[in-house]
Protein backbone atom coordinates (compact mmCIF):
# COMPACT_ATOMS: atom_id res chain seq x y z
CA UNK A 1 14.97 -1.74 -8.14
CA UNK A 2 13.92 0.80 -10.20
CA UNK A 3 10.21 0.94 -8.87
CA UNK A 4 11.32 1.60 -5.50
CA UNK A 5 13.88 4.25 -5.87
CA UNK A 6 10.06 5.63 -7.67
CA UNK A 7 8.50 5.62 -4.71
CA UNK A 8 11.15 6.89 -2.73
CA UNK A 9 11.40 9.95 -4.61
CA UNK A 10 7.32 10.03 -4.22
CA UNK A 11 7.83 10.02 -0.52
CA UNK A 12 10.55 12.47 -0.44
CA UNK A 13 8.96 14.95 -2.28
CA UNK A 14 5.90 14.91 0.18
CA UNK A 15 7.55 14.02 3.82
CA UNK A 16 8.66 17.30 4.57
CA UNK A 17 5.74 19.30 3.37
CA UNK A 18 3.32 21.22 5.75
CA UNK A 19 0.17 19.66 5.97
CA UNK A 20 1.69 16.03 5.36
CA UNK A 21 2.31 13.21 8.37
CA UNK A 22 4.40 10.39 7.23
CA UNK A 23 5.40 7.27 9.02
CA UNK A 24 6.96 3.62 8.43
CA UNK A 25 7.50 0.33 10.06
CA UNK A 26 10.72 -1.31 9.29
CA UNK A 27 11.62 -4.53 8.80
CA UNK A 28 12.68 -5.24 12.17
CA UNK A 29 9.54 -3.71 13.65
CA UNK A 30 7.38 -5.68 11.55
CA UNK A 31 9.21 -9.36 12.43
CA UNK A 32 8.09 -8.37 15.86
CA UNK A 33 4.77 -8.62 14.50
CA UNK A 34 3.19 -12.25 14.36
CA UNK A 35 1.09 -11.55 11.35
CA UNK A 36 -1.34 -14.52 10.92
CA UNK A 37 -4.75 -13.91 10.89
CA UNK A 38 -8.20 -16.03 10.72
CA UNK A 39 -10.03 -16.71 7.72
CA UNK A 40 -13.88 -16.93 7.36
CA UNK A 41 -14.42 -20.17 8.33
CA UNK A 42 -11.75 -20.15 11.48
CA UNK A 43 -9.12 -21.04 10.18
CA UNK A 44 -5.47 -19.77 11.02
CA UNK A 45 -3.33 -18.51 8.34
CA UNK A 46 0.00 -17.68 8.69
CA UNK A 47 1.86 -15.20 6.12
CA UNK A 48 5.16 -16.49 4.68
CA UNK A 49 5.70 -13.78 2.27
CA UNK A 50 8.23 -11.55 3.47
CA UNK A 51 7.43 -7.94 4.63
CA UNK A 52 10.22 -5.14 4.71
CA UNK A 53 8.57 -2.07 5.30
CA UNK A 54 5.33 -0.46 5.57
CA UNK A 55 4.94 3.40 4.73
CA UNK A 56 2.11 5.89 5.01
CA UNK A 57 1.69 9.64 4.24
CA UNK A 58 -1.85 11.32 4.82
CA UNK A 59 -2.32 15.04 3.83
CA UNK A 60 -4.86 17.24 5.71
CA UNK A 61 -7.35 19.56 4.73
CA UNK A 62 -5.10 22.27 4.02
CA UNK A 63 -2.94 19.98 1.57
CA UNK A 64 -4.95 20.11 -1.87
CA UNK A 65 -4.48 18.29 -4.64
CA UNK A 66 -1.94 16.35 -3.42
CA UNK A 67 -3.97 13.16 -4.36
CA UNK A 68 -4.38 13.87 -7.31
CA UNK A 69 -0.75 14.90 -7.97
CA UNK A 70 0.55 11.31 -6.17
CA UNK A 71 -1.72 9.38 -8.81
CA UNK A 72 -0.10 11.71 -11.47
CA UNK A 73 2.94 10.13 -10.56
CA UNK A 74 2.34 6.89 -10.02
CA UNK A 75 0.72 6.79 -13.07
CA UNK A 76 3.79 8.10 -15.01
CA UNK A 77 5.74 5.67 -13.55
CA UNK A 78 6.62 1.88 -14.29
CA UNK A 79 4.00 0.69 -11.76
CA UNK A 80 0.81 -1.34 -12.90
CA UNK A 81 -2.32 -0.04 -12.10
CA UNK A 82 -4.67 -2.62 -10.79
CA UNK A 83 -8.09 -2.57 -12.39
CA UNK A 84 -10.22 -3.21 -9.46
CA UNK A 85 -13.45 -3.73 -11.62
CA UNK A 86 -15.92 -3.10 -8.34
CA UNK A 87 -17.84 0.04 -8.07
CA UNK A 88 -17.11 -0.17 -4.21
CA UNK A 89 -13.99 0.53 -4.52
CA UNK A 90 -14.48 4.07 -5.48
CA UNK A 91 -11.84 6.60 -4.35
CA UNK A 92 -8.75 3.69 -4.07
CA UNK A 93 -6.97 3.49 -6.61
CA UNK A 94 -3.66 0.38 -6.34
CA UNK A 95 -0.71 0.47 -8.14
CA UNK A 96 1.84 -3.05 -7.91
CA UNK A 97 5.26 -3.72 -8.79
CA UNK A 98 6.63 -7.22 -8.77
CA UNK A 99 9.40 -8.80 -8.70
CA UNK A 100 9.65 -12.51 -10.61
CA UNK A 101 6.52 -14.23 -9.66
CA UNK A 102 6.26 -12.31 -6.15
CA UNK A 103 4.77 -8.36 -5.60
CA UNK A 104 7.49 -6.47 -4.21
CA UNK A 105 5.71 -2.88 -3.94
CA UNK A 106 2.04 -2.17 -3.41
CA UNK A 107 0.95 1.27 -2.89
CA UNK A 108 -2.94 2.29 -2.06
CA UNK A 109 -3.71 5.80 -3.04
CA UNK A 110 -7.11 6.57 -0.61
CA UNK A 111 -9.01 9.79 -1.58
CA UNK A 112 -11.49 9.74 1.73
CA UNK A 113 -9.33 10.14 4.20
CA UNK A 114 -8.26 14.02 4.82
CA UNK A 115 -7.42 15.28 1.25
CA UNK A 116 -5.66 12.00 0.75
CA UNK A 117 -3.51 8.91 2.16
CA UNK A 118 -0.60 6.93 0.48
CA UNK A 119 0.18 3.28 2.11
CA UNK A 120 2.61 1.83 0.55
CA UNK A 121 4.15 -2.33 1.66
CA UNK A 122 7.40 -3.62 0.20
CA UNK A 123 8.50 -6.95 0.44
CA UNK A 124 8.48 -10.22 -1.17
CA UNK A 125 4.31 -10.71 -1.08
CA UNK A 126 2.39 -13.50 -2.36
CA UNK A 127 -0.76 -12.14 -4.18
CA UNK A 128 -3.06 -14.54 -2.11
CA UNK A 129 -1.60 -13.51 1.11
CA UNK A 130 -2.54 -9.46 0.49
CA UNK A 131 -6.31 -9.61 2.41
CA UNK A 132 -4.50 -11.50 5.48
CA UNK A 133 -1.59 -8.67 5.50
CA UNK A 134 -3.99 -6.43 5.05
CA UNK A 135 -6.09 -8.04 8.12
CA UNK A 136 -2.92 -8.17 10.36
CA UNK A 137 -1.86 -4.46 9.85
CA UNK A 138 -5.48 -3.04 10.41
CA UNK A 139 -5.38 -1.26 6.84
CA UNK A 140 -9.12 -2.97 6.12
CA UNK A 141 -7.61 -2.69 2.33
CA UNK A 142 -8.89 -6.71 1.49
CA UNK A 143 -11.73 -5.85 -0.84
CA UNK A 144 -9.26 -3.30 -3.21
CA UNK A 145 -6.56 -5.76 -2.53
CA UNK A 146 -8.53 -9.06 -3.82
CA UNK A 147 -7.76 -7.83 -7.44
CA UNK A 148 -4.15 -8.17 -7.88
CA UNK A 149 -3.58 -11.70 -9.09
């Protein structure tokens, strides 16, 4: 539980800020979601990890260093970074919490987008499951999120 009351304070010290839009799904709002997606080779996949919530913040132009302040924290915190090990991947940086054998906090800091983005999904996630989440939400996140093991 600790992780997460991390992240909350992350969030709260941003939300409110000028320059910063923040927004979340719940759990209830993402239920209503059918999240299965296809794979390469047609096949369905349904997810059966269990999403709670789905936050973003994304700071304009006029919001600088605000990236580099959220990795800052995240970095000082309990969270593991994920070593992503693919030049590609430039400007993403993950950090994970889990919980037992599942990943109950994964938060994407983006540096391209505006003068930086924070999504961040809770839940009970399976680590093979992340690319099809990722599908199913439109975050395009798959090739970061293929790291975490």
């Amino acid at each position: 539980m600790a992780a997460q009351n991390t992240s909350t304070e992350i969030y709260n010290s941003f939300e409110n800020t000028e320059g910063v839009n923040s927004f979340s799904f719940s759990k209830m709002m993402l239920d209503a979601i059918d999240i299965t997606t296809e794979d390469e080779d047609g096949s369905i996949q349904q997810i059966k990890g269990d999403l709670h919530k789905v936050k973003f913040l994304n700071f304009n132009e006029n919001a600088s260093n605000n990236y580099k302040k959220l990795n800052r924290l995240f970095g000082d915190s309990n969270y593991k970074l994920v070593d992503l090990e693919n030049s590609d991947t430039e400007g993403i940086i993950v950090y994970i919490a889990r919980k037992g054998k599942h990943i109950s906090e994964i938060h994407l800091l983006i540096e391209d987008f505006g003068e930086g983005s924070l999504i961040s999904i809770y839940g009970d996630l399976k680590a093979e499951e992340l690319c099809a989440i990722s599908s199913a939400l439109n975050l395009n996140a798959c090739t970061h999120l293929q790291y975490i093991k």
